[in-house]
C-alpha atoms as a PDB file:
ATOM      1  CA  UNK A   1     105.026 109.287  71.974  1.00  0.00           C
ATOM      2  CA  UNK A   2     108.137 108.257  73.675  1.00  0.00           C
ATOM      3  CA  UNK A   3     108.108 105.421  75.836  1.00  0.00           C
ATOM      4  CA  UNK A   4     109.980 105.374  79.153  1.00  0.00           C
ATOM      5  CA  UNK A   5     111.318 102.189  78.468  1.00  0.00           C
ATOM      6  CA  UNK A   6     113.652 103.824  76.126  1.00  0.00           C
ATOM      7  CA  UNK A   7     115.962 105.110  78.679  1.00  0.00           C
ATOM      8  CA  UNK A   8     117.671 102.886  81.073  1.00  0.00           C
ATOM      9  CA  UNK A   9     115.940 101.634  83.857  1.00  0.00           C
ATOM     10  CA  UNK A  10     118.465 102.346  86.670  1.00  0.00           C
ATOM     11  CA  UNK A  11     118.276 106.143  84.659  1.00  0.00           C
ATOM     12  CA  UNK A  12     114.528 106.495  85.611  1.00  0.00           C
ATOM     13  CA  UNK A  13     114.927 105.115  89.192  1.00  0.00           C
ATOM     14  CA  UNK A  14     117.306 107.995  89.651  1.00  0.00           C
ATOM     15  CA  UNK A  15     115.109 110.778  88.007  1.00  0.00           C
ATOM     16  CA  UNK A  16     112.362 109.363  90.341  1.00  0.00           C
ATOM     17  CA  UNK A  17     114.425 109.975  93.343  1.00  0.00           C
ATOM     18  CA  UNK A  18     115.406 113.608  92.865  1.00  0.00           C
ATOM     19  CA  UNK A  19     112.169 114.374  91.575  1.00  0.00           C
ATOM     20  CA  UNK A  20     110.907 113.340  94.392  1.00  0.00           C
ATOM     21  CA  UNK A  21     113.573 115.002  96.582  1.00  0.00           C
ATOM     22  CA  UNK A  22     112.778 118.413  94.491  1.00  0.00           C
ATOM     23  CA  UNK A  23     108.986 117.614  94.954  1.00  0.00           C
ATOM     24  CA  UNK A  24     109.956 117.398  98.946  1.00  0.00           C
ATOM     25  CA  UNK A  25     111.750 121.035  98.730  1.00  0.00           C
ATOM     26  CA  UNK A  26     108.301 122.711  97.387  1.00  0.00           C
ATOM     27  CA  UNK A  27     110.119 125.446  95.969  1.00  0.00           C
ATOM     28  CA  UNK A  28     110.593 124.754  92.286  1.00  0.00           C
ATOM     29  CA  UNK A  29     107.450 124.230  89.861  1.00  0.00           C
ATOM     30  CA  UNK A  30     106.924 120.955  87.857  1.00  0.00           C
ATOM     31  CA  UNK A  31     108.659 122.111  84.883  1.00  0.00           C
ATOM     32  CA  UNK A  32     111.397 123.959  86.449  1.00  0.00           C
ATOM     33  CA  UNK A  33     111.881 120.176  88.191  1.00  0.00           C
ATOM     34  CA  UNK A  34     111.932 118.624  84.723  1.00  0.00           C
ATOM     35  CA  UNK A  35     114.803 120.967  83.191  1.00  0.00           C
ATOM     36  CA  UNK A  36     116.481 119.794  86.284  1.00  0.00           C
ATOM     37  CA  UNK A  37     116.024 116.274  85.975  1.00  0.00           C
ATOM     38  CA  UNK A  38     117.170 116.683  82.300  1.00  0.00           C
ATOM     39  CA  UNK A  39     120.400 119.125  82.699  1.00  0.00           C
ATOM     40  CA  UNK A  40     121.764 116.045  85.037  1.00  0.00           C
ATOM     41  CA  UNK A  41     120.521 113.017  83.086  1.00  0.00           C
ATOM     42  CA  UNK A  42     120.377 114.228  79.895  1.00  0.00           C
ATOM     43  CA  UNK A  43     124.090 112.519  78.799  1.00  0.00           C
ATOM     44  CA  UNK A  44     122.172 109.190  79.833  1.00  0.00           C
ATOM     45  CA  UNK A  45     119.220 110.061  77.281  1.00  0.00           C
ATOM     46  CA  UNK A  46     116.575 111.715  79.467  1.00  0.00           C
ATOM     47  CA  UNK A  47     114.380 114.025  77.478  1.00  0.00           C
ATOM     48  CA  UNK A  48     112.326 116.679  78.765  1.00  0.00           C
ATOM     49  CA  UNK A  49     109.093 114.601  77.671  1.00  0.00           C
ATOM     50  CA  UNK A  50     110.508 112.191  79.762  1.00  0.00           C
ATOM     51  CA  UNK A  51     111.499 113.644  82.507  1.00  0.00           C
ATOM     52  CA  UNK A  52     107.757 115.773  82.441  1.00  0.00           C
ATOM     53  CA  UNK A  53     106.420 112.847  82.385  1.00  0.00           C
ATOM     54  CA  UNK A  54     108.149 111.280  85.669  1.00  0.00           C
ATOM     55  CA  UNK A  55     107.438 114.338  87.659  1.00  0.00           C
ATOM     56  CA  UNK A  56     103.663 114.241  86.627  1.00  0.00           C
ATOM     57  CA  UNK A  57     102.315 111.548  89.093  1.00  0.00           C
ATOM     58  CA  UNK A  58     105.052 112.289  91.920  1.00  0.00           C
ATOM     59  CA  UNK A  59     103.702 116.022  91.726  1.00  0.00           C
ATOM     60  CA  UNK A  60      99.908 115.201  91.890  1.00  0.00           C
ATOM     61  CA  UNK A  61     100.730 112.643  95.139  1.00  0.00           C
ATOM     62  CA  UNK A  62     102.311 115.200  96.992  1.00  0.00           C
ATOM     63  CA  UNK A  63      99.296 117.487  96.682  1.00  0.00           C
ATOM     64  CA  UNK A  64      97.476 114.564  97.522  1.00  0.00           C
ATOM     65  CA  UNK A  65      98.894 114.152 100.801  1.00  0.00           C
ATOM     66  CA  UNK A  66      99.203 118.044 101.457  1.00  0.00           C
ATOM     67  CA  UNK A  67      95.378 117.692 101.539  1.00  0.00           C
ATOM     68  CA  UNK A  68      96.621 116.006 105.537  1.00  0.00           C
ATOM     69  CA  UNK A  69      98.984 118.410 106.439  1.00  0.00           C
ATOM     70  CA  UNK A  70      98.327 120.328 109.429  1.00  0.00           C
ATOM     71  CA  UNK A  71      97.195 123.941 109.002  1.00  0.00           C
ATOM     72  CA  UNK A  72     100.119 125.598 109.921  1.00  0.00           C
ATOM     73  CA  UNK A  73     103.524 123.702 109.034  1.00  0.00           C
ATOM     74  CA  UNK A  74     106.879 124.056 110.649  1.00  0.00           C
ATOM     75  CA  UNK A  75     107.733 125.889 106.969  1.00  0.00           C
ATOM     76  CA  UNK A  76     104.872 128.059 107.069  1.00  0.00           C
ATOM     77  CA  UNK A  77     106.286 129.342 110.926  1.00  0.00           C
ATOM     78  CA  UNK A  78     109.601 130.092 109.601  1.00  0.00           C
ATOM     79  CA  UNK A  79     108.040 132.174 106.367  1.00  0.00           C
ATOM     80  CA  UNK A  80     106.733 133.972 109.261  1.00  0.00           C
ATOM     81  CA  UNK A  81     109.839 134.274 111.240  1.00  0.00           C
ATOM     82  CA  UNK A  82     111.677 135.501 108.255  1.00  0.00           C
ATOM     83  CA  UNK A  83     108.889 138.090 107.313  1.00  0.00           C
ATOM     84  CA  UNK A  84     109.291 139.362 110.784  1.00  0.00           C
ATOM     85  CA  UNK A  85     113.390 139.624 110.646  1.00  0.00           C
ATOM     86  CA  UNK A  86     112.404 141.633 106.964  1.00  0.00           C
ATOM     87  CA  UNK A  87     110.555 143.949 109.025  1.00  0.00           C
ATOM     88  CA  UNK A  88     113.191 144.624 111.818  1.00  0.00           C
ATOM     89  CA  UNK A  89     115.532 145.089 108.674  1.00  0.00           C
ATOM     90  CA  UNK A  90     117.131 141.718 108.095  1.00  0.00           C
ATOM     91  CA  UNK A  91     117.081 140.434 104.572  1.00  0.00           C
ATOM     92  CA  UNK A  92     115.638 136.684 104.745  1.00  0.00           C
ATOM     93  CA  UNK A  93     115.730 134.744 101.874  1.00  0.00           C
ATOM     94  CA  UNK A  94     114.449 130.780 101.701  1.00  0.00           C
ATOM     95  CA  UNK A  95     115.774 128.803  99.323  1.00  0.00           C
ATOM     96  CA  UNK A  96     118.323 131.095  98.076  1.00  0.00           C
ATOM     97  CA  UNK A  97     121.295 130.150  95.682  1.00  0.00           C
ATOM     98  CA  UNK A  98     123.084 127.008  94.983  1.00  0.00           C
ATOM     99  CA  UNK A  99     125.124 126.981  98.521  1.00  0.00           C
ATOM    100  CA  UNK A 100     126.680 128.859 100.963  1.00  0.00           C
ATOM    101  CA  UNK A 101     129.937 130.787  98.983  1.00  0.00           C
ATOM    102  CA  UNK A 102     127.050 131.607  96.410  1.00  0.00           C
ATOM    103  CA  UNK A 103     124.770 132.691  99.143  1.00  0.00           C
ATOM    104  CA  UNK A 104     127.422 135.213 100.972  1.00  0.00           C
ATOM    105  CA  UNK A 105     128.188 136.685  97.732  1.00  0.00           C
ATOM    106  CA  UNK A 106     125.153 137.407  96.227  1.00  0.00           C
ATOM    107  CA  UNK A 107     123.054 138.491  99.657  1.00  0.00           C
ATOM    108  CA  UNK A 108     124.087 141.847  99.292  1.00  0.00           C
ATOM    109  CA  UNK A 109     121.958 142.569  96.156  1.00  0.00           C
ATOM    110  CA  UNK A 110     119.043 141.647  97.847  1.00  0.00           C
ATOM    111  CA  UNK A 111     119.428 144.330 100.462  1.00  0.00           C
ATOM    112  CA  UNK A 112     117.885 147.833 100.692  1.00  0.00           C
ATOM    113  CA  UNK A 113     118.931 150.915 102.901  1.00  0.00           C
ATOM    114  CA  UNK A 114     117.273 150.069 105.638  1.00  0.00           C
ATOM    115  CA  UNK A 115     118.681 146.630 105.756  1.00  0.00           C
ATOM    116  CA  UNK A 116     121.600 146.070 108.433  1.00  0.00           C
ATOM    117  CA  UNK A 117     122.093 142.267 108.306  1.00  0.00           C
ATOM    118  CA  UNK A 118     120.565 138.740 106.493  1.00  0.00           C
ATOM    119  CA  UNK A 119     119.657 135.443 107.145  1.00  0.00           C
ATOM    120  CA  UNK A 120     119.189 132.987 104.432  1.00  0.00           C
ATOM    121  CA  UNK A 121     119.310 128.689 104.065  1.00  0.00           C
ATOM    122  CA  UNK A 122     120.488 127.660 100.222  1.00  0.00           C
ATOM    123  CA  UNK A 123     119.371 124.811  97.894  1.00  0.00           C
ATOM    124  CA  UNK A 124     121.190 122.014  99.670  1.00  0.00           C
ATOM    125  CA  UNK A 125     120.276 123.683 103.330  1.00  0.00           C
ATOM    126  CA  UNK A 126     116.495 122.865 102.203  1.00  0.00           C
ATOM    127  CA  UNK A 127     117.452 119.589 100.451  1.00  0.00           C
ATOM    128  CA  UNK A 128     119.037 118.560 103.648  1.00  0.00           C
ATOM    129  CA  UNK A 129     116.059 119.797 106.065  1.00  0.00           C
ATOM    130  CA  UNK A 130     113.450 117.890 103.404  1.00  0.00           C
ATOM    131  CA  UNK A 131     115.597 115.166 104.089  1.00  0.00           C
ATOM    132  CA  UNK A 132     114.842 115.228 107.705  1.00  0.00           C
ATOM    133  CA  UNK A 133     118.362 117.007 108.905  1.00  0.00           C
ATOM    134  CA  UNK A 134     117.663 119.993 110.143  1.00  0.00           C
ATOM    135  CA  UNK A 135     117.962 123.325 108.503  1.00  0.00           C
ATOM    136  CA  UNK A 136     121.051 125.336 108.696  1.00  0.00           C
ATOM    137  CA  UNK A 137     120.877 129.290 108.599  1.00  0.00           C
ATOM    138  CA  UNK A 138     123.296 131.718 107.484  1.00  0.00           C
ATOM    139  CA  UNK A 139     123.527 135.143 109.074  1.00  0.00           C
ATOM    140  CA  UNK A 140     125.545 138.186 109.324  1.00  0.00           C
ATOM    141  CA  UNK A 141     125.845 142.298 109.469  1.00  0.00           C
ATOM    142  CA  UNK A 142     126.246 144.353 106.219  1.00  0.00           C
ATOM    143  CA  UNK A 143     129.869 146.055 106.754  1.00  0.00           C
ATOM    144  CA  UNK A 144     129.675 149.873 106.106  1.00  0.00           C
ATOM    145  CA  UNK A 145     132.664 150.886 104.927  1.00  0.00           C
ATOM    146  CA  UNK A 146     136.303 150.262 106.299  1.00  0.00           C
ATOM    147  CA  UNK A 147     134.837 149.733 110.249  1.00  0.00           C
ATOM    148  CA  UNK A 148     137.048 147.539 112.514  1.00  0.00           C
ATOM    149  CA  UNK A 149     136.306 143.486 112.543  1.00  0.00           C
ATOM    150  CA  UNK A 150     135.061 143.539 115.730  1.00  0.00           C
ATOM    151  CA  UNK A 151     132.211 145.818 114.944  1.00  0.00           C
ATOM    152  CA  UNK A 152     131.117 143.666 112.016  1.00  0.00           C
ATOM    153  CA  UNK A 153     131.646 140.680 114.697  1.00  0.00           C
ATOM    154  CA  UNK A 154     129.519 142.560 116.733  1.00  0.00           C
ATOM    155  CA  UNK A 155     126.570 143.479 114.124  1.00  0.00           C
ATOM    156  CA  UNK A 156     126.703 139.999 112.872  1.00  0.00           C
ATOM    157  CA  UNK A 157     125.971 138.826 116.745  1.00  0.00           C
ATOM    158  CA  UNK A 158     123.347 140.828 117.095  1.00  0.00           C
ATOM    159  CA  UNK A 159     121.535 139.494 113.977  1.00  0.00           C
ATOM    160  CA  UNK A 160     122.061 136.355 115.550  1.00  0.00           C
ATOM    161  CA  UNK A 161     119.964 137.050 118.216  1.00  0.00           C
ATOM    162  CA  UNK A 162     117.044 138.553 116.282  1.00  0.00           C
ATOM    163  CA  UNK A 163     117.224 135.099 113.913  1.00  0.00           C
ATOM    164  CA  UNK A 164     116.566 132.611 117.355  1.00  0.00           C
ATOM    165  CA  UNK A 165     113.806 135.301 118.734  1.00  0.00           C
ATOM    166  CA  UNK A 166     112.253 135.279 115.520  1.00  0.00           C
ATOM    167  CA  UNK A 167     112.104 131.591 115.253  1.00  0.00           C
ATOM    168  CA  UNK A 168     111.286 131.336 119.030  1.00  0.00           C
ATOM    169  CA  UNK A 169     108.328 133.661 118.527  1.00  0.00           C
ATOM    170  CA  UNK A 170     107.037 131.928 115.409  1.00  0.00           C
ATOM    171  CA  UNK A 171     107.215 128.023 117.360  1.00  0.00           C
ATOM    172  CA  UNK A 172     110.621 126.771 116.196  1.00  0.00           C
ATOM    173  CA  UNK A 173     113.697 125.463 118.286  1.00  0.00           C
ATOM    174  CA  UNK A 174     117.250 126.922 117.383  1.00  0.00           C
ATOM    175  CA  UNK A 175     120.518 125.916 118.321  1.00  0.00           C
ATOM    176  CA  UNK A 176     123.343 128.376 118.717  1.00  0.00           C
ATOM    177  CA  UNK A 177     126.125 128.460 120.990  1.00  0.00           C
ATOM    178  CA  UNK A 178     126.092 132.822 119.951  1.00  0.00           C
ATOM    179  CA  UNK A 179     129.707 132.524 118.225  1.00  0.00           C
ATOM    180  CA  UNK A 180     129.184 134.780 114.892  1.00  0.00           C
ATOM    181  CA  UNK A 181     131.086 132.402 113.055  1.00  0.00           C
ATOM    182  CA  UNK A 182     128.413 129.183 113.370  1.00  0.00           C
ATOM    183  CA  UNK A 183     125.357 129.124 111.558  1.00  0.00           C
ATOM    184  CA  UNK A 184     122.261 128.297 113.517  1.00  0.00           C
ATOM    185  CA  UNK A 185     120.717 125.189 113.429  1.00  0.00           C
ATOM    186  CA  UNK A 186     116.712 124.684 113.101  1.00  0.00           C
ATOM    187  CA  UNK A 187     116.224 121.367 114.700  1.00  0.00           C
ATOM    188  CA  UNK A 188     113.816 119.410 114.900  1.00  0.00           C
ATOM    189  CA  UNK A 189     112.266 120.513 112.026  1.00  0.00           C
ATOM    190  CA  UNK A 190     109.021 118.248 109.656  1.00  0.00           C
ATOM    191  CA  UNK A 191     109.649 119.756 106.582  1.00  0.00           C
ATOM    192  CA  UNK A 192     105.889 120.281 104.662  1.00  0.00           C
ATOM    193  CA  UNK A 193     106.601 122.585 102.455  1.00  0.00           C
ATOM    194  CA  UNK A 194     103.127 123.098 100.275  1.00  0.00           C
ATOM    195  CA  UNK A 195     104.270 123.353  96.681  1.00  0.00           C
ATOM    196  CA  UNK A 196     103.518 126.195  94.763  1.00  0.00           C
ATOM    197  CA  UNK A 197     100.259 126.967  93.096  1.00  0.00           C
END
């Protein structure tokens, strides 16, 4: 079996680090984490045995200290702010894509007829709230057809609104100045986010 001390020290105090960041997410599973830790480090010879074998412990102490967590988390109140805003018709999606130009393009697919608008955060939004920033939502109005700017300005507004009530109802603070061209800001947020089973 390969020992860790085959791969440069400074190499495994980095793979430690965004393990645990990716740990801290609670989105990704241990060996989706791995294959992470490997497509970045693997031009500095991290394997996958290695990298499994980092994420191991650092997985088993986080359930460890989910065992404290609260009952309901700030996470678990905006799952249920975005499954309200799905039933009112607004695509929410957690975690979704890579970042935001990703995020705008692909939000579409996700929608269905009776969907007029979305809100979602992307991979660095929840790397940045784990990380004790805040999370950052995106939001708009599905266009239908060629309608005027100012009604899609208008749509986009309104969805808006429905985000902060939703996250108002479920517990969580929002910060908006109601422009439809700044994303709302989640704030202050304790991301425990309980990994998946």
């Amino acid at each position: 079996m390969t020992q860790e001390t085959d791969v440069d020290p400074e190499v495994l105090r980095e793979a430690r680090e965004r393990a645990r960041e990716l740990i801290r997410c609670g989105f990704q599973e241990p060996d989706e984490i791995a294959e992470s830790l490997v497509e970045v480090l693997d031009d500095q010879g991290l394997t996958q045995e290695e990298a499994e074998r980092i994420v191991a412990p650092l997985w088993d102490e986080r359930l460890a200290e989910q065992a404290s967590w609260p009952a309901t988390t700030d996470v678990d109140r905006l799952e249920a702010a975005f499954d309200a805003l799905e039933e009112q018709g607004v695509v929410a999606a957690m975690d979704f894509t890579c970042c935001a130009t990703c995020g705008y393009e692909e939000i579409g697919g996700e929608a269905d007829e009776g969907s007029h608008g979305f809100v979602f955060f992307h991979q660095q939004d929840t790397e940045a709230a784990a990380a004790g920033q805040g999370l950052m939502l995106r939001y708009g109005g599905f266009r239908t057809g060629a309608e005027p700017a100012g009604v899609a300005e208008r749509r986009t507004v309104e969805v808006g609104r429905a985000v902060v009530a939703a996250l108002a109802a479920a517990g969580l603070p929002a910060e908006w100045d109601g422009s439809p061209h700044t994303a709302i800001r989640v704030a202050p947020l304790l991301w425990l986010n309980r990994l998946p089973e």
